[in-house]
N, C-alpha and C. Protein backbone atom coordinates (compact mmCIF):
# COMPACT_ATOMS: atom_id res chain seq x y z
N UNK A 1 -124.70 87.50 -154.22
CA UNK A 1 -123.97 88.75 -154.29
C UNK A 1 -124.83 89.93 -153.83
N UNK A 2 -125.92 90.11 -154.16
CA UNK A 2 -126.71 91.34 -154.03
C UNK A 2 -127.37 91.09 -152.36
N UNK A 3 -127.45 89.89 -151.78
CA UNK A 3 -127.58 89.82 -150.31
C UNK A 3 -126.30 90.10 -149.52
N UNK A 4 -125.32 90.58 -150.22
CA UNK A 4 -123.89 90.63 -149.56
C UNK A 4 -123.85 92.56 -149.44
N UNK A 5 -124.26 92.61 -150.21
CA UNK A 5 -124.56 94.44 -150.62
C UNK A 5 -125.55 94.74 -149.40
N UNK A 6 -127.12 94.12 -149.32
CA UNK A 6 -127.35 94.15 -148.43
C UNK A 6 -127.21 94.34 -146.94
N UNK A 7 -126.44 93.50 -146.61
CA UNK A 7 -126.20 92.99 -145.51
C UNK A 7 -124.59 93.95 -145.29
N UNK A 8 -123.95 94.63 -145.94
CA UNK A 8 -123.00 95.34 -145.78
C UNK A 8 -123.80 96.47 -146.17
N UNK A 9 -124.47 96.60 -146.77
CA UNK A 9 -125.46 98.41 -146.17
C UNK A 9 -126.11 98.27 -144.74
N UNK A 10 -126.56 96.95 -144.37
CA UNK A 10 -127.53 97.30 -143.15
C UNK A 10 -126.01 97.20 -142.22
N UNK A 11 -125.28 96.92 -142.15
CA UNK A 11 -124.26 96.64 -141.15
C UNK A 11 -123.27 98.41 -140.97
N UNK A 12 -123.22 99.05 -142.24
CA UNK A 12 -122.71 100.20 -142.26
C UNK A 12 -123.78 101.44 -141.29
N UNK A 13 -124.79 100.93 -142.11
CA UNK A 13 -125.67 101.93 -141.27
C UNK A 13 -126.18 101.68 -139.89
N UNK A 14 -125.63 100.46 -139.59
CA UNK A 14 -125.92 100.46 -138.22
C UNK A 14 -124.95 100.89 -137.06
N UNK A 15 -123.48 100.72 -137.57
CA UNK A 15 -122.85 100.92 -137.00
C UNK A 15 -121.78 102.77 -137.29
N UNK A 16 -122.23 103.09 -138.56
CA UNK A 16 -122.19 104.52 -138.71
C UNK A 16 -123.45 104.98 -139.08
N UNK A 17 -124.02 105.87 -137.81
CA UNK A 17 -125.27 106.12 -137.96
C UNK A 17 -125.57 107.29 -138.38
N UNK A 18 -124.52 108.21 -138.86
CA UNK A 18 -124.38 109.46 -139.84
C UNK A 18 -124.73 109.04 -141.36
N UNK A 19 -124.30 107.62 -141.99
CA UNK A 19 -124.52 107.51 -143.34
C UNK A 19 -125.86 106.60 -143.31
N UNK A 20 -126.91 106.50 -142.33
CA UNK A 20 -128.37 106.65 -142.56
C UNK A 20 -128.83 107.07 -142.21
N UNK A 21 -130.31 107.24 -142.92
CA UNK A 21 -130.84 108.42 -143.61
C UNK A 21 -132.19 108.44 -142.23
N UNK A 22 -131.57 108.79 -141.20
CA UNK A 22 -132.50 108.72 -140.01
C UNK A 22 -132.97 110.29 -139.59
N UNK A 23 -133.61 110.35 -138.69
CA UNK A 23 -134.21 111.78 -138.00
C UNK A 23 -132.75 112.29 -137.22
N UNK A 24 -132.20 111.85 -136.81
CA UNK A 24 -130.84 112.16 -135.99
C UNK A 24 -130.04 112.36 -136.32
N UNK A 25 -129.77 112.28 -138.20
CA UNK A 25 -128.24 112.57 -138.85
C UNK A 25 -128.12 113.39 -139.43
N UNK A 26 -128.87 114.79 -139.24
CA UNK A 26 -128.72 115.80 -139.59
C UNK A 26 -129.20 115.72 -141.15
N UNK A 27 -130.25 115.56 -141.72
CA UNK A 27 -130.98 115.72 -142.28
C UNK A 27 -131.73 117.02 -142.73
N UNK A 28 -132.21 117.45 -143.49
CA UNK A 28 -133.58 118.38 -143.46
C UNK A 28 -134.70 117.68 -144.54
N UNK A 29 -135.30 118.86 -144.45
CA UNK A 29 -136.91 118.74 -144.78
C UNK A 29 -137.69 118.94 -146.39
N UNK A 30 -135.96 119.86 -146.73
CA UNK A 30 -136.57 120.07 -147.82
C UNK A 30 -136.39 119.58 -149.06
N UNK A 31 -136.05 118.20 -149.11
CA UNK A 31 -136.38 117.07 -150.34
C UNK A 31 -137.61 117.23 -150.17
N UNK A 32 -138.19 116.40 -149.25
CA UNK A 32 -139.62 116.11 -148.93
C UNK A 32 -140.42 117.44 -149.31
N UNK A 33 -140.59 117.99 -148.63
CA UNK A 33 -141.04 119.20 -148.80
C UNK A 33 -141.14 119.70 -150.46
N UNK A 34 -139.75 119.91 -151.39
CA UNK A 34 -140.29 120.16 -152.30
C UNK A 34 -141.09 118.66 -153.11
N UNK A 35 -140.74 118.15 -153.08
CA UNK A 35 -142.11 116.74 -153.60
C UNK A 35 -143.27 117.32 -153.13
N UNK A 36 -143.58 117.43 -151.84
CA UNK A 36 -145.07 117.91 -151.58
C UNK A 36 -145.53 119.22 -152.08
N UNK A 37 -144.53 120.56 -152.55
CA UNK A 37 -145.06 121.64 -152.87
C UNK A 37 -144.86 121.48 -154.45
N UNK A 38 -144.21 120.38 -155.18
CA UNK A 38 -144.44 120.32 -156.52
C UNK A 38 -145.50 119.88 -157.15
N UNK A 39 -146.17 119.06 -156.12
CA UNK A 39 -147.32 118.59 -156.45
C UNK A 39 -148.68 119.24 -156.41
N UNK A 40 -148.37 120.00 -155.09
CA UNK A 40 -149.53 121.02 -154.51
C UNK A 40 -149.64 122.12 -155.84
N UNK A 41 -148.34 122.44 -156.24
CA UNK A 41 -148.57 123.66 -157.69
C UNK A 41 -148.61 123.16 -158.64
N UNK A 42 -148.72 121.89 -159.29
CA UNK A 42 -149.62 121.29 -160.14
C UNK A 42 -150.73 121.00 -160.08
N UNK A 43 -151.20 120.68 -159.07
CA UNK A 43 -152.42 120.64 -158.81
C UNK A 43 -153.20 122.12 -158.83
N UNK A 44 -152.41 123.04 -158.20
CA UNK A 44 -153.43 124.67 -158.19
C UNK A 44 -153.45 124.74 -159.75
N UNK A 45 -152.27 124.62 -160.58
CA UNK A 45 -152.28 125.56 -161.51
C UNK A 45 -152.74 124.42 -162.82
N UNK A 46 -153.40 123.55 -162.33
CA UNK A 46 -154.04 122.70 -162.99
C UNK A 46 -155.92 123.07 -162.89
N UNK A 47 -155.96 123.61 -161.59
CA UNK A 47 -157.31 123.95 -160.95
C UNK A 47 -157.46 125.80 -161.58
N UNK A 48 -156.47 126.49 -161.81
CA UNK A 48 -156.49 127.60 -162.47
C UNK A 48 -157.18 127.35 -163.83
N UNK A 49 -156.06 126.73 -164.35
CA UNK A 49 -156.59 126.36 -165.65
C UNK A 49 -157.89 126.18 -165.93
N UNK A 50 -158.19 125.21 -165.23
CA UNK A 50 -159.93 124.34 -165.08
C UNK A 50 -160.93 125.82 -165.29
N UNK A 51 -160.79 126.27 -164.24
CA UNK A 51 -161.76 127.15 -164.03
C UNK A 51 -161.57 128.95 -164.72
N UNK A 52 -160.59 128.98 -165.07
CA UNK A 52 -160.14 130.41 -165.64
C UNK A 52 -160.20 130.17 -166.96
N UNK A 53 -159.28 129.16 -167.45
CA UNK A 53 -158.35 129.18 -169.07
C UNK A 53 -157.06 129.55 -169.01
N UNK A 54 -157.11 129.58 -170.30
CA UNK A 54 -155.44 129.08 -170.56
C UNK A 54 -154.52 130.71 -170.57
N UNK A 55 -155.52 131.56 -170.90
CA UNK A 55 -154.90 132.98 -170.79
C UNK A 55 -154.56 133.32 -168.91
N UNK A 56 -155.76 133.18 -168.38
CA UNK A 56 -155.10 133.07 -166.88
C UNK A 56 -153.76 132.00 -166.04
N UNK A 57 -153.62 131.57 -166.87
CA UNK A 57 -153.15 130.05 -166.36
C UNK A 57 -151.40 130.79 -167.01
N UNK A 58 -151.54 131.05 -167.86
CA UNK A 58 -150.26 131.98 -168.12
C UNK A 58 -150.00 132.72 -167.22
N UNK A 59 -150.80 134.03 -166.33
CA UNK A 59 -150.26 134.47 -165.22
C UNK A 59 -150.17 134.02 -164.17
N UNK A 60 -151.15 133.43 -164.00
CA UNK A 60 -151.06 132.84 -162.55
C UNK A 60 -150.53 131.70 -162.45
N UNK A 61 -149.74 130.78 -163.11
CA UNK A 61 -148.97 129.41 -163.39
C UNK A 61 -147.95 130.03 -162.48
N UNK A 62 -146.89 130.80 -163.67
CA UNK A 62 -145.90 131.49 -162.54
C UNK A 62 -145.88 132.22 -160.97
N UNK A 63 -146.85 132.65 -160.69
CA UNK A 63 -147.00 133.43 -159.93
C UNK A 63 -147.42 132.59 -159.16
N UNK A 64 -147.85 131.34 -159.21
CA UNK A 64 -148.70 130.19 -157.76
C UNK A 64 -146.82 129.53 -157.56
N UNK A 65 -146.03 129.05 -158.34
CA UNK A 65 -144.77 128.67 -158.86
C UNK A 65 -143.78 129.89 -157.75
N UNK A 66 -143.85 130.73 -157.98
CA UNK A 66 -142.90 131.88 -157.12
C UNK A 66 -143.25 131.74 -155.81
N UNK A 67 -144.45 131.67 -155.13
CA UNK A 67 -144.94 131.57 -154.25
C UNK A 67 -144.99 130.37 -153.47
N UNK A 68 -144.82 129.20 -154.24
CA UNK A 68 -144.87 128.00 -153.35
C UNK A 68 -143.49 127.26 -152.95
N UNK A 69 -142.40 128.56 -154.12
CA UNK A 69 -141.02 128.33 -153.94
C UNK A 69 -140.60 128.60 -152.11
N UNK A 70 -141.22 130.11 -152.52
CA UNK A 70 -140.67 131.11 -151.39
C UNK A 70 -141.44 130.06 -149.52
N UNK A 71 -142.33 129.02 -149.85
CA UNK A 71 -143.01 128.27 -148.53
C UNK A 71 -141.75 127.00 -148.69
N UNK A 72 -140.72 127.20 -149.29
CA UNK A 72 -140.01 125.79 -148.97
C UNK A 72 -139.65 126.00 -147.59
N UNK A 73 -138.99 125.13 -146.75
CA UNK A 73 -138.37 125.21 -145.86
C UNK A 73 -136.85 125.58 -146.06
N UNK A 74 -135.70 126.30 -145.23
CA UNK A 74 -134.63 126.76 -145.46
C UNK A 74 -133.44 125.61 -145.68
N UNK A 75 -133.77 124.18 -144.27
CA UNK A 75 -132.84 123.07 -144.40
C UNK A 75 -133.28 122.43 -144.40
């Protein structure tokens, strides 16, 4: 049963090439994108922390957070 699912997803998406998830079906960037900038502002405001404390890490948490919003991509 679950090779039948298979094999009727690879057959859909081959032959409607709008319902996979390719460079050509009008897609954008910014799933991906936010994964990579959620990580990047855990990581800064993990590196704030480190080296400031926890009183800096209160302002500048948000403020690295606003900023890495505003670098998403639009689509």
């Amino acid at each position: 049963m679950r090779y039948c699912r298979a094999l009727l997803a690879a057959l859909i998406s081959t032959f409607i090439p709008t319902l996979a998830f390719a460079e050509g079906a009008g897609g954008g960037y910014r799933g991906i994108a936010t994964m990579y900038y959620t990580l990047i502002t855990v990581v800064l405001i993990f590196g704030v922390y480190d080296v400031f404390g926890k009183k800096a890490t209160y302002i500048a948490g948000p403020l690295i957070a606003i900023a890495m919003y505003m670098f998403l991509p639009e689509h």
